[in-house]
C-alpha atoms as a PDB file:
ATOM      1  CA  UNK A   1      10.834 -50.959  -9.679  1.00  0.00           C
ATOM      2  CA  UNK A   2      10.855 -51.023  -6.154  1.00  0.00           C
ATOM      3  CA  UNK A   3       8.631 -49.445  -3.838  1.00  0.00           C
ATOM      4  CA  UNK A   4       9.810 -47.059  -1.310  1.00  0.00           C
ATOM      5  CA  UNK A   5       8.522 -48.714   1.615  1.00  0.00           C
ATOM      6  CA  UNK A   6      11.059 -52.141   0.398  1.00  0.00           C
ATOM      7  CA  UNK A   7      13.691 -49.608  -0.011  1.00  0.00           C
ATOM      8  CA  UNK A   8      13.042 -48.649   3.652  1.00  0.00           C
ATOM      9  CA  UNK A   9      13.279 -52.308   4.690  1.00  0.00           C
ATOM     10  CA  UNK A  10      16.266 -52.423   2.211  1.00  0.00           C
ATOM     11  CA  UNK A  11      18.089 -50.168   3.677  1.00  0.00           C
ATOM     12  CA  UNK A  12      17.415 -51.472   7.591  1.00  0.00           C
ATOM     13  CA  UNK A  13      18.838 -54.519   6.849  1.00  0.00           C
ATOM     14  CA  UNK A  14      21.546 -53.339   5.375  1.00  0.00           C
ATOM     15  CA  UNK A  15      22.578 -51.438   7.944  1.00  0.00           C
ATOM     16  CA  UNK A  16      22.259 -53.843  10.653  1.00  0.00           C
ATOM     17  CA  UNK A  17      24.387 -56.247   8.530  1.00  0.00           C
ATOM     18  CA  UNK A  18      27.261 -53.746   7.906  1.00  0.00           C
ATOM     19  CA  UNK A  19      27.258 -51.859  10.981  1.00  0.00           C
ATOM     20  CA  UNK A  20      26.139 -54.650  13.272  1.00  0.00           C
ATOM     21  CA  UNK A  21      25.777 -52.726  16.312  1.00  0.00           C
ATOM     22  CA  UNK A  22      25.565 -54.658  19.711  1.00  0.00           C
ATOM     23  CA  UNK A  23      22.371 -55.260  21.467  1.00  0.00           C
ATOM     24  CA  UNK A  24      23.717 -53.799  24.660  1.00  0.00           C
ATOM     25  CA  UNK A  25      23.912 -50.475  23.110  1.00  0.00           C
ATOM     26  CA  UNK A  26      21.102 -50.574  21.225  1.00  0.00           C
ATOM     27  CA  UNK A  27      18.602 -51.137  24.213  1.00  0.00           C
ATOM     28  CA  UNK A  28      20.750 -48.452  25.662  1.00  0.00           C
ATOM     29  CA  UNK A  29      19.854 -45.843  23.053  1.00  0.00           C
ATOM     30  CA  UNK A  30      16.113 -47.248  23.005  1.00  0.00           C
ATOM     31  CA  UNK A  31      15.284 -46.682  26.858  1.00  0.00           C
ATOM     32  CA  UNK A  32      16.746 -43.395  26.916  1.00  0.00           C
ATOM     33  CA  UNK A  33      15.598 -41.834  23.378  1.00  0.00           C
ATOM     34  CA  UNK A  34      11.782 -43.461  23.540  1.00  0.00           C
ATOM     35  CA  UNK A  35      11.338 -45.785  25.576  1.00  0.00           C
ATOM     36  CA  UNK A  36      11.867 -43.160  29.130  1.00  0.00           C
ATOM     37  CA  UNK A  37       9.742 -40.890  27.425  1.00  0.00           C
ATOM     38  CA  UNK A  38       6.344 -42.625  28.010  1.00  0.00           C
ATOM     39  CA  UNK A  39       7.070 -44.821  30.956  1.00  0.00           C
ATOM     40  CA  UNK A  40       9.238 -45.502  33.892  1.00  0.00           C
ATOM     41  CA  UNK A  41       9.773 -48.554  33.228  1.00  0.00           C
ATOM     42  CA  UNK A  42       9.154 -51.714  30.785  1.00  0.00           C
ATOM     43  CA  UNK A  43       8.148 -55.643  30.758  1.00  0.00           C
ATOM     44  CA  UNK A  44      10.714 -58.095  29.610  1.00  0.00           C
ATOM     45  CA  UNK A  45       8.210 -59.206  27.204  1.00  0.00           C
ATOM     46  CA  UNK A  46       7.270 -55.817  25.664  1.00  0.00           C
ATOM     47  CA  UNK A  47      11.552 -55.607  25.495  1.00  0.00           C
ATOM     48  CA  UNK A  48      12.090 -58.706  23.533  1.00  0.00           C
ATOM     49  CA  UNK A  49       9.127 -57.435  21.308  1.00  0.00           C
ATOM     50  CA  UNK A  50      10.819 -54.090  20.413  1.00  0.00           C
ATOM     51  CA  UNK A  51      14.224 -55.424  19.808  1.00  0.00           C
ATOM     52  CA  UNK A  52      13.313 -58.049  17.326  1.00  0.00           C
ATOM     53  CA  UNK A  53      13.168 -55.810  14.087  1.00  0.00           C
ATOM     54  CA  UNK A  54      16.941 -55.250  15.381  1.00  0.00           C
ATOM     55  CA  UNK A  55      18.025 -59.148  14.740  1.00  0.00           C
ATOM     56  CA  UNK A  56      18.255 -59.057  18.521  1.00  0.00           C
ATOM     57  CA  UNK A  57      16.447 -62.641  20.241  1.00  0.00           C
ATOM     58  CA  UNK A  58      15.044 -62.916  23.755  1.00  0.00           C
ATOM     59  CA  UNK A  59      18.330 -64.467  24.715  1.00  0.00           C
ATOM     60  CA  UNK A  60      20.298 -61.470  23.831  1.00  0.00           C
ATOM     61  CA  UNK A  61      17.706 -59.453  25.529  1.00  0.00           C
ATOM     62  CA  UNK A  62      17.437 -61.110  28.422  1.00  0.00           C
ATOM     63  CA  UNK A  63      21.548 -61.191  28.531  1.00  0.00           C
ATOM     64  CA  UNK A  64      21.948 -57.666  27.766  1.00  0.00           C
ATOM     65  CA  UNK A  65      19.013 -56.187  30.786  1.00  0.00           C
ATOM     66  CA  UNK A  66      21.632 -58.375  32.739  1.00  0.00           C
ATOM     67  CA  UNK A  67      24.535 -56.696  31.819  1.00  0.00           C
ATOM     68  CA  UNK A  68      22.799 -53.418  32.472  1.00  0.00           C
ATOM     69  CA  UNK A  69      21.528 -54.583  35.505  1.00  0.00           C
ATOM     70  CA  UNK A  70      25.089 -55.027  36.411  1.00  0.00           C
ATOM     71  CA  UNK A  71      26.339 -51.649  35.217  1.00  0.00           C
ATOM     72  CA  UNK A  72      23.335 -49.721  36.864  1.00  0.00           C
ATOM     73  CA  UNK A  73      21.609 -48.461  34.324  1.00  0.00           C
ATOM     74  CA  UNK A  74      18.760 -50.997  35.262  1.00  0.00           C
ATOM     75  CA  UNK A  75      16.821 -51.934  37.797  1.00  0.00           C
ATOM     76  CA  UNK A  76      14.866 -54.914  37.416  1.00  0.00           C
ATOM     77  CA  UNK A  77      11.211 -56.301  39.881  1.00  0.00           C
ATOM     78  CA  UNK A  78       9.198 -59.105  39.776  1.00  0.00           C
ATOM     79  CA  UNK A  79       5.749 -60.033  39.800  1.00  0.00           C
ATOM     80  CA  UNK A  80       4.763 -63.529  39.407  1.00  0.00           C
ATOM     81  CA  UNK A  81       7.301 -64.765  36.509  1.00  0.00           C
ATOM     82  CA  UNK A  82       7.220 -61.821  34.529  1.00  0.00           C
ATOM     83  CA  UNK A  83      10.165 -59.015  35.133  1.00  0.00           C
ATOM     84  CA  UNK A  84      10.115 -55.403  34.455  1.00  0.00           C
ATOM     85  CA  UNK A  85      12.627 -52.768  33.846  1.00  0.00           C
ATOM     86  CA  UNK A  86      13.166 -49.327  34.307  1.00  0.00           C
ATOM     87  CA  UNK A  87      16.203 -46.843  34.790  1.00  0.00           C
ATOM     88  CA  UNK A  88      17.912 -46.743  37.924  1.00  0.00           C
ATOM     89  CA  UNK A  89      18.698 -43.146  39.388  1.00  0.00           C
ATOM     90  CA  UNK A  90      21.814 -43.235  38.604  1.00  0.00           C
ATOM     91  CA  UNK A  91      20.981 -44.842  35.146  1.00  0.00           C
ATOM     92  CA  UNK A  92      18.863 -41.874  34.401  1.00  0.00           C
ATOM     93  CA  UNK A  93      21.324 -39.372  35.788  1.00  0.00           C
ATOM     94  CA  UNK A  94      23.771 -41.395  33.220  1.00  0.00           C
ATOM     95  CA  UNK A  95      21.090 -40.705  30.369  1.00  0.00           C
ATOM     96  CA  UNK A  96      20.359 -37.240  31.267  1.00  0.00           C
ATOM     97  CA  UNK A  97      24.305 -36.272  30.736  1.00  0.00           C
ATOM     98  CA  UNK A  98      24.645 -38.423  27.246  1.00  0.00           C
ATOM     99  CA  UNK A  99      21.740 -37.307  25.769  1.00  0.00           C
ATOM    100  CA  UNK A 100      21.283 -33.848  26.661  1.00  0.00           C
ATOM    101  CA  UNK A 101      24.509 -33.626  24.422  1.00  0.00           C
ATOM    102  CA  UNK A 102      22.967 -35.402  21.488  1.00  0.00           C
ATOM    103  CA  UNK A 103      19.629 -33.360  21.647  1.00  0.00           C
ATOM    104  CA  UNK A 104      21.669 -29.626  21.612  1.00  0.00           C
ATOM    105  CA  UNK A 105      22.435 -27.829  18.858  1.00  0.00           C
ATOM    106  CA  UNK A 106      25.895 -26.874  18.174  1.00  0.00           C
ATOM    107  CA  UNK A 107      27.340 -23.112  19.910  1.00  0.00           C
ATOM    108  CA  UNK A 108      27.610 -20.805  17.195  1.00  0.00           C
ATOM    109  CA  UNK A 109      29.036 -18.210  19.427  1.00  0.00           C
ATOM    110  CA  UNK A 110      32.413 -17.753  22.151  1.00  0.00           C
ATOM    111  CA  UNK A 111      32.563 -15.176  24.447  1.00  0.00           C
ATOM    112  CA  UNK A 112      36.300 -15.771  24.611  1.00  0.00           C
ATOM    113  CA  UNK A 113      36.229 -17.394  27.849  1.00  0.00           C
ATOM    114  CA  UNK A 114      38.148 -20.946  28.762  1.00  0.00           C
ATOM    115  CA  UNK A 115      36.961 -23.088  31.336  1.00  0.00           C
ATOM    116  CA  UNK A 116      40.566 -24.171  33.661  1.00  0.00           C
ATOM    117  CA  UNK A 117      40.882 -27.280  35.784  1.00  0.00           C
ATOM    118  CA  UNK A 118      43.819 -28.019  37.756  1.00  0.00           C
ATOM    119  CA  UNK A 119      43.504 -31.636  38.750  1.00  0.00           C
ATOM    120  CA  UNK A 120      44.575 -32.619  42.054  1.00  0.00           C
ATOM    121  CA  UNK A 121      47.824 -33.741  43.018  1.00  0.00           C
ATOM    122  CA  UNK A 122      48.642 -34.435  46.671  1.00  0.00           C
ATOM    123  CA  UNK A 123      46.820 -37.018  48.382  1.00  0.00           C
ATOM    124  CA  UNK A 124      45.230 -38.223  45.429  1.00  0.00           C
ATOM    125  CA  UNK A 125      46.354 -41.529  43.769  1.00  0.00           C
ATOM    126  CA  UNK A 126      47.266 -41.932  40.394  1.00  0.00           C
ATOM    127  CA  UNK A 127      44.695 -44.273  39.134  1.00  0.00           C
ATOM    128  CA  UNK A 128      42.174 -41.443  40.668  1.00  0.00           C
ATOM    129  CA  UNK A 129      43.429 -38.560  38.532  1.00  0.00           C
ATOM    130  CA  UNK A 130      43.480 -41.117  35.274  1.00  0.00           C
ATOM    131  CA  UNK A 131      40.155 -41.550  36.139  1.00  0.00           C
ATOM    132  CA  UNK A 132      39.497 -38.025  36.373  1.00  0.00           C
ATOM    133  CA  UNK A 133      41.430 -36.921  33.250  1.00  0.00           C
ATOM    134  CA  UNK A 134      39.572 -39.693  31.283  1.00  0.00           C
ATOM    135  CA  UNK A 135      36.122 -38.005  32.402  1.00  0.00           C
ATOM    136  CA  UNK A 136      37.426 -34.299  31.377  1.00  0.00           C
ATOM    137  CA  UNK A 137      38.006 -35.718  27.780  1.00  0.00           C
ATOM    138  CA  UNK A 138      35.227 -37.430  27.786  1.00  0.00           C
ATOM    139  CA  UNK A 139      33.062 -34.159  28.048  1.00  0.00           C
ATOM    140  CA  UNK A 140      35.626 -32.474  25.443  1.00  0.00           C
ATOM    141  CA  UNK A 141      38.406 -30.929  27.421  1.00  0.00           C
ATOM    142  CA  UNK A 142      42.057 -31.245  26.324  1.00  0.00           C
ATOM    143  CA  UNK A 143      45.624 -31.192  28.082  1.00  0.00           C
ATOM    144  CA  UNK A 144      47.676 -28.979  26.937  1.00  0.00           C
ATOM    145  CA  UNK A 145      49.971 -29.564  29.869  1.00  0.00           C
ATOM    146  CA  UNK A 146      50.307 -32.663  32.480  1.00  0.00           C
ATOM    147  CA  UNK A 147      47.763 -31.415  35.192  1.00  0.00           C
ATOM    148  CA  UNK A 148      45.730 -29.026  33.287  1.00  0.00           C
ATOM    149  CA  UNK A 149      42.811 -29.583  31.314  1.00  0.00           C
ATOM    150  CA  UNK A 150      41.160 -26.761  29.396  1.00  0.00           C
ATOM    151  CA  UNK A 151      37.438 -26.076  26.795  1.00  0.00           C
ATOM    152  CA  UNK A 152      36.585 -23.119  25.379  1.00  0.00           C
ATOM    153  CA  UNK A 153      32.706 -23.816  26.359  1.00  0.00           C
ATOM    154  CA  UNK A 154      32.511 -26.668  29.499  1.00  0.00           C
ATOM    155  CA  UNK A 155      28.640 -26.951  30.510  1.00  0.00           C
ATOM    156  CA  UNK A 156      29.774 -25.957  34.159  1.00  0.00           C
ATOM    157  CA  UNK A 157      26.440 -28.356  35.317  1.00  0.00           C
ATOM    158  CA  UNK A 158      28.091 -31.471  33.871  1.00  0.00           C
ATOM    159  CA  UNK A 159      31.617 -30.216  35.136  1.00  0.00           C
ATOM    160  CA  UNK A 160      30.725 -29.770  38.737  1.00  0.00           C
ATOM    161  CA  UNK A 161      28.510 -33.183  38.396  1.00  0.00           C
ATOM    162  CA  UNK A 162      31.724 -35.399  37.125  1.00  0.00           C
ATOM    163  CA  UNK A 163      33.755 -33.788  40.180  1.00  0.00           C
ATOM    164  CA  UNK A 164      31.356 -34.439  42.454  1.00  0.00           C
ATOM    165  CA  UNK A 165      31.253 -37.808  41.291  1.00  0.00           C
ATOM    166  CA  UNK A 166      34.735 -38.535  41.679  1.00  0.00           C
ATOM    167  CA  UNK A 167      34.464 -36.958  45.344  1.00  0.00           C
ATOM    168  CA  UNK A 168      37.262 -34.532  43.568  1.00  0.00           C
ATOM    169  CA  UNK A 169      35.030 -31.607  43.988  1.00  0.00           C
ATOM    170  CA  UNK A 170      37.033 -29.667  46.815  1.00  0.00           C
ATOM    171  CA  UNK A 171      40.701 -31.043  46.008  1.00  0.00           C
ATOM    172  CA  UNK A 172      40.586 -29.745  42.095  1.00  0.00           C
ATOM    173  CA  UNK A 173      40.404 -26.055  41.173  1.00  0.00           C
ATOM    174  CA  UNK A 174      38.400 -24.396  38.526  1.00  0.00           C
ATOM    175  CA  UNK A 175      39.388 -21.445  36.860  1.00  0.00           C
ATOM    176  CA  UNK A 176      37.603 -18.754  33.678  1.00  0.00           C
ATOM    177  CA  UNK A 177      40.510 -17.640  31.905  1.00  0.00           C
ATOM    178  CA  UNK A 178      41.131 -15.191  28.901  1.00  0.00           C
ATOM    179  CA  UNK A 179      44.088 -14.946  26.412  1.00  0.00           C
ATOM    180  CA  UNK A 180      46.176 -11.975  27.154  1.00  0.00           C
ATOM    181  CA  UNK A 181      46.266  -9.826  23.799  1.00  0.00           C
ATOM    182  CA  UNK A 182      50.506  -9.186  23.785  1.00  0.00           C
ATOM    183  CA  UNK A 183      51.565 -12.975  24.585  1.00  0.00           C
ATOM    184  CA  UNK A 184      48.537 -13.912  21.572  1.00  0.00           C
ATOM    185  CA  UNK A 185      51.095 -15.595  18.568  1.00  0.00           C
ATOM    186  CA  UNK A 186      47.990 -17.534  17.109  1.00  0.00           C
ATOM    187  CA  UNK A 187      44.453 -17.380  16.998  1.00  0.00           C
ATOM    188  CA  UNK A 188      42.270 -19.529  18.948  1.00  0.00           C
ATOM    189  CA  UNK A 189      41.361 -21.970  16.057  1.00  0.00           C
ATOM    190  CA  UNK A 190      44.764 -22.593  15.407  1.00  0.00           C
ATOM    191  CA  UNK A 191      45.404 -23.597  19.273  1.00  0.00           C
ATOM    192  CA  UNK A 192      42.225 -26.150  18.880  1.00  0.00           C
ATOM    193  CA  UNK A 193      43.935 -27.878  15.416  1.00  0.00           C
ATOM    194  CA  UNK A 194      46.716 -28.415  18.241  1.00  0.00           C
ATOM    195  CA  UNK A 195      44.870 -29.567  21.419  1.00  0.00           C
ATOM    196  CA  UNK A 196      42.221 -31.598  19.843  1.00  0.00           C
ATOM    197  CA  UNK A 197      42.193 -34.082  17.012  1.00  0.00           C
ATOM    198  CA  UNK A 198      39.155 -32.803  14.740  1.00  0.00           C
ATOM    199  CA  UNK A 199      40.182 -35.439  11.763  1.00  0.00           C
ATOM    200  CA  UNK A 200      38.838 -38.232  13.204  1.00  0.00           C
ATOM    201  CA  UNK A 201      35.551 -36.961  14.717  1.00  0.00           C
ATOM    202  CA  UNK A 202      35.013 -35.158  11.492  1.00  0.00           C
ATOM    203  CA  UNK A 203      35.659 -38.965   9.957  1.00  0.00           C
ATOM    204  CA  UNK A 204      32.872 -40.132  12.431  1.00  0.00           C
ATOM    205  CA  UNK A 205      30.619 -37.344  11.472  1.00  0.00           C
ATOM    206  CA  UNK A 206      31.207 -38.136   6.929  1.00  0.00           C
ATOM    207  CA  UNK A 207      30.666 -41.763   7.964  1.00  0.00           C
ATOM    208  CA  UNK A 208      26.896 -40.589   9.517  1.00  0.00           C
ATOM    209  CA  UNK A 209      25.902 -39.026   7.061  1.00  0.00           C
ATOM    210  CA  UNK A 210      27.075 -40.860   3.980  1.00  0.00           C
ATOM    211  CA  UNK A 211      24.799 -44.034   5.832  1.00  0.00           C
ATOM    212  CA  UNK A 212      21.504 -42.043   7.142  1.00  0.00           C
ATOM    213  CA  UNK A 213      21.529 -39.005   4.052  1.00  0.00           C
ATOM    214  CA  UNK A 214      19.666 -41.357   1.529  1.00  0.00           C
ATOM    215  CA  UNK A 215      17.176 -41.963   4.133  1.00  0.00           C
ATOM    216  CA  UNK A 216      16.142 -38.249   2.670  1.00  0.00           C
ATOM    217  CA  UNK A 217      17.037 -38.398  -0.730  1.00  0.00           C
ATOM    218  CA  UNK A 218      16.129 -42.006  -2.004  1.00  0.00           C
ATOM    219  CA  UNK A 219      13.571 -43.205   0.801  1.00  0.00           C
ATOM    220  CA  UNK A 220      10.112 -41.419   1.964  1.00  0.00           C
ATOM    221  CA  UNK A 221      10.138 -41.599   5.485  1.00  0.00           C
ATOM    222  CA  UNK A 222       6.307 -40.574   5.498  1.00  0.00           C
ATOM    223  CA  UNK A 223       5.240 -43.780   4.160  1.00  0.00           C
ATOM    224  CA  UNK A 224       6.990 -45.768   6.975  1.00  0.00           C
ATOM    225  CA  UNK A 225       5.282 -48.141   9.234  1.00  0.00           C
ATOM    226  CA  UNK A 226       5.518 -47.911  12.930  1.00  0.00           C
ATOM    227  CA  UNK A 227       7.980 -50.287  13.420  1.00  0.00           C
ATOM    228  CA  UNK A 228      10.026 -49.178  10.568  1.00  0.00           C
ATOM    229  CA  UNK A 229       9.989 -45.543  12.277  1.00  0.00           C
ATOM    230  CA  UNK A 230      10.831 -46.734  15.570  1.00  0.00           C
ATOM    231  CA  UNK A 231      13.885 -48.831  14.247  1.00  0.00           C
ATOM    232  CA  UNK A 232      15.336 -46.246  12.082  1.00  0.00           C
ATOM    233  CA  UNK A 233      15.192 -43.203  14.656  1.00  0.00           C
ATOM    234  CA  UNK A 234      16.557 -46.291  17.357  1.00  0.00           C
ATOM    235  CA  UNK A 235      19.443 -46.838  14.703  1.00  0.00           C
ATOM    236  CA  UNK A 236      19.897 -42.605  14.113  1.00  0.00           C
ATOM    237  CA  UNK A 237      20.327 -42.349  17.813  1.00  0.00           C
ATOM    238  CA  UNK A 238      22.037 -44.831  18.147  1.00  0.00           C
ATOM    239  CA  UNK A 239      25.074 -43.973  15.318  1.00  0.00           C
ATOM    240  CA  UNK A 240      24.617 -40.273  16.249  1.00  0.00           C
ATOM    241  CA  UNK A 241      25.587 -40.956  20.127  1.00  0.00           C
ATOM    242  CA  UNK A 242      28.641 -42.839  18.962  1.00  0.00           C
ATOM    243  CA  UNK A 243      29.780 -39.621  16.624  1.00  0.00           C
ATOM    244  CA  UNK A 244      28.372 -37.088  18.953  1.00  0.00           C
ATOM    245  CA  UNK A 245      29.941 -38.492  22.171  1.00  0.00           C
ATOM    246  CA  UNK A 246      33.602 -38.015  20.584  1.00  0.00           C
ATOM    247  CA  UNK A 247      32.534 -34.846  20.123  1.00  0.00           C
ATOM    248  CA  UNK A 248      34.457 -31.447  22.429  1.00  0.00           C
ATOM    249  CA  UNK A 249      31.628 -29.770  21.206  1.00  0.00           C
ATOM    250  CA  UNK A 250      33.577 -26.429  20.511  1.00  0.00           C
ATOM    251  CA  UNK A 251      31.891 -23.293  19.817  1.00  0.00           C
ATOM    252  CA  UNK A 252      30.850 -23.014  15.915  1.00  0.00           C
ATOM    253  CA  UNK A 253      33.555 -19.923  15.659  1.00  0.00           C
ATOM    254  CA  UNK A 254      36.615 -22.282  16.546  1.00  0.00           C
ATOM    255  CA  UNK A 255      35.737 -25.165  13.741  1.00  0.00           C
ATOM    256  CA  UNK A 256      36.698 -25.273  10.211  1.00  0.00           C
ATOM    257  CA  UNK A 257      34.432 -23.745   8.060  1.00  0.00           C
ATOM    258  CA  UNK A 258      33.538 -26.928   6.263  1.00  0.00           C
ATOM    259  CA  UNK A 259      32.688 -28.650   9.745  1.00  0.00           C
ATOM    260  CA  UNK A 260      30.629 -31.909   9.114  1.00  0.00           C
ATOM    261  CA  UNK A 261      29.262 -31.963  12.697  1.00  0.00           C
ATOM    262  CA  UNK A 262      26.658 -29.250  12.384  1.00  0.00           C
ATOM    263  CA  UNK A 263      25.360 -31.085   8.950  1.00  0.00           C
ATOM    264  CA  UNK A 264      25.203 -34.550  10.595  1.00  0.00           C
ATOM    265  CA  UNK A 265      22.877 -32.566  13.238  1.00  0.00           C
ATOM    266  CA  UNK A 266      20.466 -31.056  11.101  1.00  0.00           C
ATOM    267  CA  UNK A 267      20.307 -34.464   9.446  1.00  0.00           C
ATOM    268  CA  UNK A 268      19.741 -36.121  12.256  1.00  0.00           C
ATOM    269  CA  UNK A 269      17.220 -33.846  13.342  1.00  0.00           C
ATOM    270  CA  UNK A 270      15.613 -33.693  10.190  1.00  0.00           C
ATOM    271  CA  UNK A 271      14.981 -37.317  10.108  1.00  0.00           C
ATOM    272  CA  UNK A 272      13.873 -37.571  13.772  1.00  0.00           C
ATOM    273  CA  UNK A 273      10.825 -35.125  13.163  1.00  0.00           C
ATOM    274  CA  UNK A 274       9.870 -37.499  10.338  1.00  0.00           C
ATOM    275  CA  UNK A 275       9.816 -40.581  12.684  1.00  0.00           C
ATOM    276  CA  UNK A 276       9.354 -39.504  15.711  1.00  0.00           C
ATOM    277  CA  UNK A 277       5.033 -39.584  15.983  1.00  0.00           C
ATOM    278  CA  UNK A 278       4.594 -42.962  14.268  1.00  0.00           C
ATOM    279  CA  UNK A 279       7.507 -44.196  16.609  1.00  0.00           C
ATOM    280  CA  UNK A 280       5.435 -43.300  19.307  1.00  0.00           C
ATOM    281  CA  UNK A 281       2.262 -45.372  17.842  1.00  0.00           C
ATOM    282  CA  UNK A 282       4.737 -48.231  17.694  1.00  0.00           C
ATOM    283  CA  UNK A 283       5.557 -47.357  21.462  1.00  0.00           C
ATOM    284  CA  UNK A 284       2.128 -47.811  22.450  1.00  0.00           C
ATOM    285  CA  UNK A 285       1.009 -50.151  20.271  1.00  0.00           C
ATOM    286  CA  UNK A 286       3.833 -52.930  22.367  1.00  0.00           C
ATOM    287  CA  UNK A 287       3.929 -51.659  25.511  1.00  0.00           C
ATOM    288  CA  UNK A 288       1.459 -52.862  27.973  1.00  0.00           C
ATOM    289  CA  UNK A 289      -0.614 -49.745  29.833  1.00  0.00           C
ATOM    290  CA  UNK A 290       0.673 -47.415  27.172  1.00  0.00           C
ATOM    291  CA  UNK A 291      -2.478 -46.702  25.289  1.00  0.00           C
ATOM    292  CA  UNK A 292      -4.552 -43.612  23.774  1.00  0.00           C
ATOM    293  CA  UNK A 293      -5.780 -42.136  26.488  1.00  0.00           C
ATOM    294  CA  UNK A 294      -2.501 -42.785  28.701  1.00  0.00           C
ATOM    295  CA  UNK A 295      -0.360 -42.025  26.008  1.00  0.00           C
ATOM    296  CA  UNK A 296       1.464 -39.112  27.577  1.00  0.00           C
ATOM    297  CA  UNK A 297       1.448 -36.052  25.186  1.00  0.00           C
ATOM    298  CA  UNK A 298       5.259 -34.873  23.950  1.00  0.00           C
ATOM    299  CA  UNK A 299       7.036 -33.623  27.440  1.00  0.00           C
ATOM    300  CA  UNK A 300       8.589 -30.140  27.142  1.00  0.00           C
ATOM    301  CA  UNK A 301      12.067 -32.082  27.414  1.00  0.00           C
ATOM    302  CA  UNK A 302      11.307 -33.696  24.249  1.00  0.00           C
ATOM    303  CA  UNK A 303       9.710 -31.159  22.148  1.00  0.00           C
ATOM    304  CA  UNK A 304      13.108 -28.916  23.083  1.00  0.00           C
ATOM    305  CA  UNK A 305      15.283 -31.739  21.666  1.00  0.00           C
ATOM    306  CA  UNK A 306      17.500 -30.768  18.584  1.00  0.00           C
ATOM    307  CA  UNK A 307      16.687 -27.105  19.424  1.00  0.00           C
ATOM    308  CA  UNK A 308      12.865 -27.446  19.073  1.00  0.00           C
ATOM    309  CA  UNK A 309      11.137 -30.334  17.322  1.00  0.00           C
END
């Protein structure tokens, strides 16, 4: 019979064969879930060390920080022949918007209100409101009509953030709006089913959880090494950003009852207290001037993450 801990590796390279996710995006989801959490910043050679239980070579490493490099995410400085990395400002801004979505739980309640945007029209090009309009969905709001784009619960932080981006901030106007009671023909959930396509998230969500749920019912994650914990939560992260991101996050009231996305976040937040300590030994065990005593202690952004770790 096998042991747990080669069901663990099983399972890891399993995943990485059927799900082959790109090395890009998986030092994406490193440097902003772990990584950023003990250090600025990290040496190409400490890099190509944590991506190797991934399949992923110094080549690919080295190619990818590139890539990144090119994107702004990273910013890259040299001393002698050795390189290291650490999030741009904007990279971290990037991060900040991405994951605070990821780390927060579900709304379970609606005061009724809708968020409004009327994107600009006059003066503005159209490539400029594309670009706008692709943001809005991005961050869950639909079009229910050509120029307006409407969520039952926008995070106004983000909102005002991605117009101020776009230098749209003063040219687009943002409205709270209720239903009136006498023009009401459906309820609100109904209106969602019509505005937003909840199949195929919900298809993203089943396809989560039928890959990480045996991680809790066939495989003890307490018996993991290091490097085992710090690739599966990477991989978790990493699978739950691409669900999560598709996500309009609506409040919990306007779902179907049988919604998978608040089980694929207790999942995912059940296995991430499981891994999360020894991923940090793994963390400091790699990466050069992370040690005991520097080893900084969980930061109040991180102990908040999935409502409270």
């Amino acid at each position: 019979m096998a042991s747990k801990g080669s069901t663990l590796t099983e399972w890891i390279k399993r995943y990485l064969k059927e799900e082959a996710p790109r090395s890009k995006s998986l030092m994406v989801s490193a440097f902003g879930d772990s990584i950023a959490t003990l250090s600025p910043g990290i040496w190409l050679g400490d890099l190509i060390t944590l991506m190797a239980p991934f399949g992923v070579n110094e080549r690919l490493v080295r190619t990818s920080a590139f890539r990144l490099i090119d994107e702004r995410w990273l910013e890259a400085r040299r001393e002698g022949r050795r390189s290291y990395y650490s999030l741009t400002a904007s990279g971290t801004r990037r991060f900040e918007l991405a994951y605070g979505r990821i780390y927060t739980p579900p709304q379970e309640h609606w005061d009724g209100n809708w968020t409004v945007v009327l994107l600009p029209r006059n003066g503005e090009t159209n490539s400029a409101r594309l670009e706008l309009r692709h943001q809005l969905e991005w961050e869950g709001f639909a079009s229910p009509i050509h120029g307006v784009m409407l969520h039952p619960a926008a995070n106004d932080e983000v909102l005002g953030q991605t117009l101020q981006d776009l230098d749209v901030l003063e040219k687009t106007v943002v409205m709270r709006a209720q239903s009136v009671e006498r023009f009401v023909t459906e309820p609100a959930n109904k209106m969602v089913e019509r505005y937003w396509d909840l199949n195929e998230i919900e298809g993203l969500y089943l396809r989560f959880i039928e890959r990480f749920a045996p991680l809790v019912t066939k495989v003890d994650l307490a018996v993991a090494t290091p490097e085992q914990a710090f690739t599966v939560q990477t991989l978790l992260i990493h699978s739950y950003r691409r669900a999560t991101l598709h996500d309009p996050r609506l409040p919990a009231v306007l779902l179907p009852d049988s919604w998978r996305g608040l089980e694929a976040f207790k999942l995912t937040r059940q296995i991430y207290q499981l891994t999360l300590h020894q991923t940090r030994a793994h963390l400091k065990s790699v990466m050069e001037g992370i040690s005991d005593k520097r080893l900084p202690k969980l930061g109040e952004h991180v102990r908040e993450r999935f409502g409270g770790l």
